[in-house]
N, C-alpha and C. Protein backbone atom coordinates (compact mmCIF):
# COMPACT_ATOMS: atom_id res chain seq x y z
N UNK A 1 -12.69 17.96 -0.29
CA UNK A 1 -12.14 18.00 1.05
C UNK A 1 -11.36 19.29 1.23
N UNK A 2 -11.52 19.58 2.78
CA UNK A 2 -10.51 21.22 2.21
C UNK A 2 -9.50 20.70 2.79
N UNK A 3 -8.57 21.67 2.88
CA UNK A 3 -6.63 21.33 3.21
C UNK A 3 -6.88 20.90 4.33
N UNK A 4 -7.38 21.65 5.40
CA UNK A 4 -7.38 20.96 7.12
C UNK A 4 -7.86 19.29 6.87
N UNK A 5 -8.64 18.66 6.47
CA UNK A 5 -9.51 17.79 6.36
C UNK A 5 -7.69 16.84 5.98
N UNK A 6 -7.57 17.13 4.35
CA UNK A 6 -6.51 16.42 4.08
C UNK A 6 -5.06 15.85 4.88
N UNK A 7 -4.73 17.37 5.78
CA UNK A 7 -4.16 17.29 6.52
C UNK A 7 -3.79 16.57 7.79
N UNK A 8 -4.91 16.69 8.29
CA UNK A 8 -5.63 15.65 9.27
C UNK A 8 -5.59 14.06 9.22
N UNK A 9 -5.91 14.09 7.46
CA UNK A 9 -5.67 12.40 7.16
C UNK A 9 -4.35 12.22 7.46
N UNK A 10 -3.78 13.08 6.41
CA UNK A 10 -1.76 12.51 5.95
C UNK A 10 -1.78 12.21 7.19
N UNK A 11 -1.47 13.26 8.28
CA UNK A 11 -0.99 13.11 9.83
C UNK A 11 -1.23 11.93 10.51
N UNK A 12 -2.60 11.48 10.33
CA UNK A 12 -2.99 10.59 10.97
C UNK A 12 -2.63 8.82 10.57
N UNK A 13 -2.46 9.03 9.14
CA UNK A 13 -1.82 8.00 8.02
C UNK A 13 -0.77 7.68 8.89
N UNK A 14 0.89 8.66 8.89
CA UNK A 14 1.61 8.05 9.51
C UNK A 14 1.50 7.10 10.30
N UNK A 15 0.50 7.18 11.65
CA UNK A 15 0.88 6.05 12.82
C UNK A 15 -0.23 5.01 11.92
N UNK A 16 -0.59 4.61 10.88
CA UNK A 16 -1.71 4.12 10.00
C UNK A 16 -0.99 2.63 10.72
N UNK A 17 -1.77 1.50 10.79
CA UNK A 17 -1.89 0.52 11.20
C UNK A 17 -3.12 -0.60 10.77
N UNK A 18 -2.48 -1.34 10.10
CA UNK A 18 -4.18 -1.73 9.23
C UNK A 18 -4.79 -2.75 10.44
N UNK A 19 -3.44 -3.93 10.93
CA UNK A 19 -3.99 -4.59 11.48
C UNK A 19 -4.25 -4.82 13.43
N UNK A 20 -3.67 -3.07 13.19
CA UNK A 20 -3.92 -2.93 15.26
C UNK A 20 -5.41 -2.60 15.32
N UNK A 21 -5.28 -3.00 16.93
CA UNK A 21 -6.56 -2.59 17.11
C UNK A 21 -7.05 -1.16 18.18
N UNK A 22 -6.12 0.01 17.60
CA UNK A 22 -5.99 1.02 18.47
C UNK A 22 -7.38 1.55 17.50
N UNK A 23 -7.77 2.60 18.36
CA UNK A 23 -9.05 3.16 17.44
C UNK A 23 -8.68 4.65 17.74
N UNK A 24 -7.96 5.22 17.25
CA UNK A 24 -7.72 6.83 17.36
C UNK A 24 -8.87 7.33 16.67
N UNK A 25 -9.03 8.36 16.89
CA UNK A 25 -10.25 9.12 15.89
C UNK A 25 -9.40 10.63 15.66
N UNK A 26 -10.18 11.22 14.86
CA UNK A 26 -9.70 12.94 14.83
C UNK A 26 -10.98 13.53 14.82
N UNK A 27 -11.03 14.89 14.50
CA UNK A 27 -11.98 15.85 15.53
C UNK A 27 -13.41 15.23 14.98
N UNK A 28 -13.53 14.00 13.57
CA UNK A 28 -14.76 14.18 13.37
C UNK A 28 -15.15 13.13 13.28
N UNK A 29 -14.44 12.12 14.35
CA UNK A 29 -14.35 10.75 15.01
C UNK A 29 -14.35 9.36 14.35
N UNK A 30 -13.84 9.94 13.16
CA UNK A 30 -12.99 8.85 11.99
C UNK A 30 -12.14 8.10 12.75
N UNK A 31 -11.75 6.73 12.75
CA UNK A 31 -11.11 5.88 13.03
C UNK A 31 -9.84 5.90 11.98
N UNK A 32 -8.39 5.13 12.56
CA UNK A 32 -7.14 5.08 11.68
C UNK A 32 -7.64 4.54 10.64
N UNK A 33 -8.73 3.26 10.79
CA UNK A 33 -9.21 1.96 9.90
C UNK A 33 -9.75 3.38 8.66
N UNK A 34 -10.47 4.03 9.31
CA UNK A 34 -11.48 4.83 8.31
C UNK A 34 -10.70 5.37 7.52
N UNK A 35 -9.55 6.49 7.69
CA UNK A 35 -9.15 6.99 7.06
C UNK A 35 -8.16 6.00 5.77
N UNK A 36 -7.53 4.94 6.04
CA UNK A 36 -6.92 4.39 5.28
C UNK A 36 -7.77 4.17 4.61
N UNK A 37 -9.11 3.42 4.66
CA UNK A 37 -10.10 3.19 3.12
C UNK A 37 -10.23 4.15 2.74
N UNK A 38 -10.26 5.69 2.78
CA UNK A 38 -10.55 6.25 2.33
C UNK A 38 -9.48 6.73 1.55
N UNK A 39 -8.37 6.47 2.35
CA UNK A 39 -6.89 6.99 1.02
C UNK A 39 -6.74 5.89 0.14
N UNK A 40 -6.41 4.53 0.77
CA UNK A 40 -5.76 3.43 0.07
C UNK A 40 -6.98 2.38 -0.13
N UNK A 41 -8.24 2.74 0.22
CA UNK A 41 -9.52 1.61 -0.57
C UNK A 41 -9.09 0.64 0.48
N UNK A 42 -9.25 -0.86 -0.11
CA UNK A 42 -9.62 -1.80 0.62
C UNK A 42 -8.31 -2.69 0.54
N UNK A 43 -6.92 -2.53 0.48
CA UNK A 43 -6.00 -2.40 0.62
C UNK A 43 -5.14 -2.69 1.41
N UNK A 44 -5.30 -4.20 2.15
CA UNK A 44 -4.27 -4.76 3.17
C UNK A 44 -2.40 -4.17 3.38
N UNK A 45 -2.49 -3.41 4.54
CA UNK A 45 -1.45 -2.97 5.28
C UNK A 45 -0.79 -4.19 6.02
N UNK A 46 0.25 -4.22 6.55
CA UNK A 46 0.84 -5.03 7.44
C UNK A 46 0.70 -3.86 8.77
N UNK A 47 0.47 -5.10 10.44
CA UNK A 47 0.21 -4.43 11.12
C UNK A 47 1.43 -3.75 11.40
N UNK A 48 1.57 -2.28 12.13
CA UNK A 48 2.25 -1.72 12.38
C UNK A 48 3.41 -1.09 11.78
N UNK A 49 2.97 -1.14 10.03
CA UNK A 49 3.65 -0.71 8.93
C UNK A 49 3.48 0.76 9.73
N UNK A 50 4.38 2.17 8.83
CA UNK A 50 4.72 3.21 8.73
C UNK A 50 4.64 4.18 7.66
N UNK A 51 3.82 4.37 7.12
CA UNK A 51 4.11 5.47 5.58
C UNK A 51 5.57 6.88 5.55
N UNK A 52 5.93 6.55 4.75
CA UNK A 52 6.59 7.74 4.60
C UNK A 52 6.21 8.71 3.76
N UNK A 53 5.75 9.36 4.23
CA UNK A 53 5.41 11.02 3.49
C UNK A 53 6.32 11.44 2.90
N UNK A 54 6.88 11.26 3.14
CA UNK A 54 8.16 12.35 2.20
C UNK A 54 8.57 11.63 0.52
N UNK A 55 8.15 10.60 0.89
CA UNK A 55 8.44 9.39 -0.35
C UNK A 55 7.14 8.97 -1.39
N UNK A 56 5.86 9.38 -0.65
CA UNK A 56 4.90 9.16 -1.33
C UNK A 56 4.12 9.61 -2.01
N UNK A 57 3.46 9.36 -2.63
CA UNK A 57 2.39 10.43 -3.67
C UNK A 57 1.37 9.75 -3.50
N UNK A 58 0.08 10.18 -3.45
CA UNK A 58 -1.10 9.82 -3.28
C UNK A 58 -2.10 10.22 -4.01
N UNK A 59 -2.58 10.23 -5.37
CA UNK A 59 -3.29 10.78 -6.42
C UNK A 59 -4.92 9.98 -6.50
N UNK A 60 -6.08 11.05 -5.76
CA UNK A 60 -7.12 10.40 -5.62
C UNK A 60 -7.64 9.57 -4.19
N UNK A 61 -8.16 8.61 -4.17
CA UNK A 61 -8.55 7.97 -2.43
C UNK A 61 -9.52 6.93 -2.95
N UNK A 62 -9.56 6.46 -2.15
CA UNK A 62 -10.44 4.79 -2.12
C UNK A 62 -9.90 3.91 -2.93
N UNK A 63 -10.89 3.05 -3.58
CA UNK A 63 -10.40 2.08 -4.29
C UNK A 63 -9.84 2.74 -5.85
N UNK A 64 -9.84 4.34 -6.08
CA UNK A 64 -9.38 4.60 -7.13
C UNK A 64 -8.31 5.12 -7.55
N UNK A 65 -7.31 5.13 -6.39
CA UNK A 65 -6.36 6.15 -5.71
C UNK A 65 -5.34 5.44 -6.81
N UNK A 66 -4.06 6.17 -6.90
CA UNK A 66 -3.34 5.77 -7.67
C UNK A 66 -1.81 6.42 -7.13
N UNK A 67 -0.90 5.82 -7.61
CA UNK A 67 0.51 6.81 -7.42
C UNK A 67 1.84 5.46 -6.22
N UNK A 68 2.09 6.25 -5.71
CA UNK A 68 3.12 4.94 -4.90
C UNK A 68 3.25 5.80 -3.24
N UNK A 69 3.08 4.70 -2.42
CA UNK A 69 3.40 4.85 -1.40
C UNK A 69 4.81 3.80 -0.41
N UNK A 70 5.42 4.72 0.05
CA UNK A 70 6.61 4.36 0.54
C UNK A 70 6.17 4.13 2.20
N UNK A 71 6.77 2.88 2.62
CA UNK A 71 6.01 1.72 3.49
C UNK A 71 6.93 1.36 4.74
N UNK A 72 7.75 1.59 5.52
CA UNK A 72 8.39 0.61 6.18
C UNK A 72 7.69 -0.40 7.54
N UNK A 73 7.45 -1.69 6.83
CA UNK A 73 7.12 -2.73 7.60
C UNK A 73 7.88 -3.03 9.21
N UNK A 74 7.22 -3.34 10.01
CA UNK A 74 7.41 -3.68 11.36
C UNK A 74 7.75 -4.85 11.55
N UNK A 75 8.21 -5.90 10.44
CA UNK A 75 8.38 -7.04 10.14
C UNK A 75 9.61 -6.81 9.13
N UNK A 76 10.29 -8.10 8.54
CA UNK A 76 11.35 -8.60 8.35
C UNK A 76 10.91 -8.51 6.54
N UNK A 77 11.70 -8.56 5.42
CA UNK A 77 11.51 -9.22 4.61
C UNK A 77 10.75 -10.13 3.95
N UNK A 78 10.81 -11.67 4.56
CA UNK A 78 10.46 -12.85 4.31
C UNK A 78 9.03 -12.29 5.21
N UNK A 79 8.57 -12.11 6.49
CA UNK A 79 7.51 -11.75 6.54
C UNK A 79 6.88 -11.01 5.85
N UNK A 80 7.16 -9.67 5.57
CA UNK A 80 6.67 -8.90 4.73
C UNK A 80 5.89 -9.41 3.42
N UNK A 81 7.04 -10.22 2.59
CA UNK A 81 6.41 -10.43 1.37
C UNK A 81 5.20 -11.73 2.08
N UNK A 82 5.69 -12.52 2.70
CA UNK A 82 4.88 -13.46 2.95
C UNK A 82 3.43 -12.69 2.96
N UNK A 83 2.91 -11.64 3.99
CA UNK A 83 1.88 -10.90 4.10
C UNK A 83 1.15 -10.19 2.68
N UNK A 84 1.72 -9.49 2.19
CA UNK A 84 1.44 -9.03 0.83
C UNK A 84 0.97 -10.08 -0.15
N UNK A 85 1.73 -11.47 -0.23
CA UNK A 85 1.71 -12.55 -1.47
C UNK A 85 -0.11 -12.58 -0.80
N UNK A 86 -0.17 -13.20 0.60
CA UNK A 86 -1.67 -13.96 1.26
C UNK A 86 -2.53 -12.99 0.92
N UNK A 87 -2.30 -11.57 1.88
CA UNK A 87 -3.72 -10.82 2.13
C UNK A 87 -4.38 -10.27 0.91
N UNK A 88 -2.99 -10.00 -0.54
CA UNK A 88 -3.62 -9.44 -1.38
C UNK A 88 -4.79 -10.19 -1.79
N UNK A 89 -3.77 -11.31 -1.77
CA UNK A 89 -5.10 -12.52 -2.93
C UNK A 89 -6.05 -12.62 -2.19
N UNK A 90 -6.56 -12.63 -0.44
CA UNK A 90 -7.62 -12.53 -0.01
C UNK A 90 -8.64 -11.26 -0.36
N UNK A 91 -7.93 -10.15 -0.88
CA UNK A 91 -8.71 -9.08 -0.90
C UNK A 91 -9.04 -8.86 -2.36
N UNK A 92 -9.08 -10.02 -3.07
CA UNK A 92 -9.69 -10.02 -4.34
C UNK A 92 -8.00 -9.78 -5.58
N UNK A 93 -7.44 -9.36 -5.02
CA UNK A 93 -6.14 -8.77 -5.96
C UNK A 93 -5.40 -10.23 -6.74
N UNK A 94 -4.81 -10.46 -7.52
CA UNK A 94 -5.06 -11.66 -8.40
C UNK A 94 -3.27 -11.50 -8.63
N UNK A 95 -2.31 -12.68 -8.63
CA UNK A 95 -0.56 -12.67 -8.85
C UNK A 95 -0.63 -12.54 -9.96
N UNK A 96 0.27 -12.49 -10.41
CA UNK A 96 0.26 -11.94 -11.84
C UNK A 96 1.92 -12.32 -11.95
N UNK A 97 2.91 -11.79 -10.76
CA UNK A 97 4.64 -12.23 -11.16
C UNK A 97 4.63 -12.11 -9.80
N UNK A 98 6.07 -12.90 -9.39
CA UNK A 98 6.57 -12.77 -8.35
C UNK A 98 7.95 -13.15 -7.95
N UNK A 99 8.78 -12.58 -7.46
CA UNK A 99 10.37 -12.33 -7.41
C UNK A 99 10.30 -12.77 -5.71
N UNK A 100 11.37 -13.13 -5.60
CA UNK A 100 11.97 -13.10 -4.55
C UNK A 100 13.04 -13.47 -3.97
N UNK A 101 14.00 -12.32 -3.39
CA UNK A 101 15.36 -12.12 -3.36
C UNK A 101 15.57 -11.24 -2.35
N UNK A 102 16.80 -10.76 -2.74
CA UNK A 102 16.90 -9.59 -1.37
C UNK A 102 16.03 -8.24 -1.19
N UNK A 103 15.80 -8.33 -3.00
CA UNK A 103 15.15 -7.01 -2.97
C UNK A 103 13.81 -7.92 -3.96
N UNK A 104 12.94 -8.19 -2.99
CA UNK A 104 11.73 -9.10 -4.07
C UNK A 104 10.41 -7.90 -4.50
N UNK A 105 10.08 -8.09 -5.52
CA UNK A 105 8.97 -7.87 -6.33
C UNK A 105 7.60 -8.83 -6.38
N UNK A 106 6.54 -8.23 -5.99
CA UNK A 106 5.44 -8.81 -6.40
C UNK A 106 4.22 -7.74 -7.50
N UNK A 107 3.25 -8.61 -8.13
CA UNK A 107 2.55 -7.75 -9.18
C UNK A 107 1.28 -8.47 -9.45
N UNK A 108 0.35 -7.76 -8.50
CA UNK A 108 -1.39 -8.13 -8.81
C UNK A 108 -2.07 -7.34 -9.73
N UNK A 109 -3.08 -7.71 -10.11
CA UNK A 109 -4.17 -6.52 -10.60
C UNK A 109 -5.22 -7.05 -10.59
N UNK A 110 -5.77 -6.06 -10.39
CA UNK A 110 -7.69 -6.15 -9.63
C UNK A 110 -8.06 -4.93 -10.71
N UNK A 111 -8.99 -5.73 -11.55
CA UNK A 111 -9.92 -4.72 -12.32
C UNK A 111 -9.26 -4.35 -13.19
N UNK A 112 -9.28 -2.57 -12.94
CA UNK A 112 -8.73 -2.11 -14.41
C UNK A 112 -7.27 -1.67 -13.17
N UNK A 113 -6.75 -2.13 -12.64
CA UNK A 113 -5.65 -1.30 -11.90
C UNK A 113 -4.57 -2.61 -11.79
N UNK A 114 -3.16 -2.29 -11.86
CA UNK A 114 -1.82 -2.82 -11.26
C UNK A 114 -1.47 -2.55 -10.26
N UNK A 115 -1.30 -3.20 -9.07
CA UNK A 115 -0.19 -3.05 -8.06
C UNK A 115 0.65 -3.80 -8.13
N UNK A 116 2.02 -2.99 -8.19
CA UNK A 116 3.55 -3.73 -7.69
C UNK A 116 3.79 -3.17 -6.43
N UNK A 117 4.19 -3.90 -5.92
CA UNK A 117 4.90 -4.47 -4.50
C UNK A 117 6.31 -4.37 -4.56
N UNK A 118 7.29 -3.64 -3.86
CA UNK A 118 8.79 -3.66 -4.05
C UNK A 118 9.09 -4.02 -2.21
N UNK A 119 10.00 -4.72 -2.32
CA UNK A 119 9.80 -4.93 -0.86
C UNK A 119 11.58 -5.32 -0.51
N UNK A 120 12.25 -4.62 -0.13
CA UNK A 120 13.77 -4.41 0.12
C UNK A 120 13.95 -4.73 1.35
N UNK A 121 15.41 -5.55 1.78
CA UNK A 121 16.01 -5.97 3.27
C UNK A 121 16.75 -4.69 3.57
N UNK A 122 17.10 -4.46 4.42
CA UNK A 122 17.94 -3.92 5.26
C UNK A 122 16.88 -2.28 5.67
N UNK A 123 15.61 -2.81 6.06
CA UNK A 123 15.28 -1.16 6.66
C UNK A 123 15.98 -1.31 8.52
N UNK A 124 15.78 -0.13 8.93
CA UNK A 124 16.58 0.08 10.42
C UNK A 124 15.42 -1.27 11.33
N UNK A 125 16.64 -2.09 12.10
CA UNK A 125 16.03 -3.06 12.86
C UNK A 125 15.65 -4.04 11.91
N UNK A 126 15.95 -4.72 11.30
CA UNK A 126 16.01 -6.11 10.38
C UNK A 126 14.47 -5.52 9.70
N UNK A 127 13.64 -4.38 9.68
CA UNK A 127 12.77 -3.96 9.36
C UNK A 127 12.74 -3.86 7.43
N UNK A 128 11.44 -4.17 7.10
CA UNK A 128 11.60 -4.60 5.22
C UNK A 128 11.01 -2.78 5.17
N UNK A 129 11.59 -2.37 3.62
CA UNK A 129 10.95 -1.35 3.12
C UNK A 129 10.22 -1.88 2.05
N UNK A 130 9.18 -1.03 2.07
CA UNK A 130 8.28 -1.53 0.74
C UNK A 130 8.06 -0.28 -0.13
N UNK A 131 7.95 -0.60 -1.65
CA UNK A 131 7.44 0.53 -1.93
C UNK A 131 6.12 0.31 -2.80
N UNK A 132 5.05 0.65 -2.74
CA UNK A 132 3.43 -0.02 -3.16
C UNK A 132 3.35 0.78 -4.32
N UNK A 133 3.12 0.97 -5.88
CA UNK A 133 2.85 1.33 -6.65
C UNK A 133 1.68 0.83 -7.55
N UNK A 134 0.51 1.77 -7.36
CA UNK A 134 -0.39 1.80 -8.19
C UNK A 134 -1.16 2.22 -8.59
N UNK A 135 -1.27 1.48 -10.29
CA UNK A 135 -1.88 2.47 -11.69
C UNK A 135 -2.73 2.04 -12.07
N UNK A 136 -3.87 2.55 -13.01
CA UNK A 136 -4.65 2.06 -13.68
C UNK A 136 -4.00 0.69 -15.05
N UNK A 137 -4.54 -0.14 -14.75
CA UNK A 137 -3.88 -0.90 -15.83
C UNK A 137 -3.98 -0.77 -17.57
N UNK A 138 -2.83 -0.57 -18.16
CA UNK A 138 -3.28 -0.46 -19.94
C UNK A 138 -4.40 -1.22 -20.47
N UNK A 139 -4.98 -0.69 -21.23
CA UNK A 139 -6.01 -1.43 -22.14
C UNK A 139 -5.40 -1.35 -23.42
N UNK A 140 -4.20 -1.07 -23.89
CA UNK A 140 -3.49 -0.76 -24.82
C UNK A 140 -2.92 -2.11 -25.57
N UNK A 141 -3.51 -2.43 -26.93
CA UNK A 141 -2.77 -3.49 -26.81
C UNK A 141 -1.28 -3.43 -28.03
N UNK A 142 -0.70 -4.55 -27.81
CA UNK A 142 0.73 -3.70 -28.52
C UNK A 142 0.96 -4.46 -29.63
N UNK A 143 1.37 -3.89 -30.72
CA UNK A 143 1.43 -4.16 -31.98
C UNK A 143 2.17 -5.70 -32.44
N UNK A 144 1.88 -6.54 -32.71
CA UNK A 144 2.56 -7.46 -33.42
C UNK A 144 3.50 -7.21 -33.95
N UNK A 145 4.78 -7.89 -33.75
CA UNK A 145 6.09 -7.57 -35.16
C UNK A 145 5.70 -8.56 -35.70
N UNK A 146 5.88 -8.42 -37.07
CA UNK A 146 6.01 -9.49 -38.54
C UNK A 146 7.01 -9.54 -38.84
């Protein structure tokens, strides 16, 4: 992809919206929907979530992408996680742990990859922050103590 191309995505990421039904395109009539599979794979958003760029790293695209993206939900907390716990497991992603508190934690993995879920109260407007982190999962296995 060259820089304009990339550029074009990030930009367009911001107003990213998994579950509206606005259909923006850019000059080469990619949809918001399009570009998110192509950064974050198949990857349930909450509608009218927000990325923060400044907070995120994005290493790779599609279902192989890796690194953490910083999230603020258009929803509350208790919604928030509520959304994340359902859609993951609809989208194949499997629980693995789950916290929940002021500042709750969730942790799937699909395949060879981990996602944690960090999902904090107090963003501006009773709004949840999230922060999405994910890695390829270890195949490492760890030594027995005797």
């Amino acid at each position: 992809m060259n820089k304009l191309l990339i550029s074009s995505i990030i930009t367009i990421t911001l107003g990213l919206s998994a579950c509206g039904t606005t259909q923006l395109s850019n000059a080469d009539g990619e949809t918001v929907q399009d570009i998110q599979s192509k950064l974050l794979g198949e990857m349930p958003m909450p509608g009218g979530a927000r990325i923060n760029n400044e907070n995120s790293l994005i290493l790779g695209s599609g279902d192989g992408w890796a690194g953490r993206v910083a999230i603020t939900s258009a929803q509350n907390a208790n919604e928030t996680f509520t959304f994340f716990r359902d859609q993951f497991q609809k989208a194949g992603w499997t629980l693995v742990s789950s916290t929940k508190s002021k500042n709750s934690i969730l942790v799937f993995i699909k395949k060879d990859r981990t996602a944690t879920i960090e999902i904090d109260e107090g963003g501006f407007g009773g709004k949840a922050n999230v922060m999405l982190t994910v890695a390829p999962r270890s195949t490492v296995i760890p030594p027995v103590n005797k």
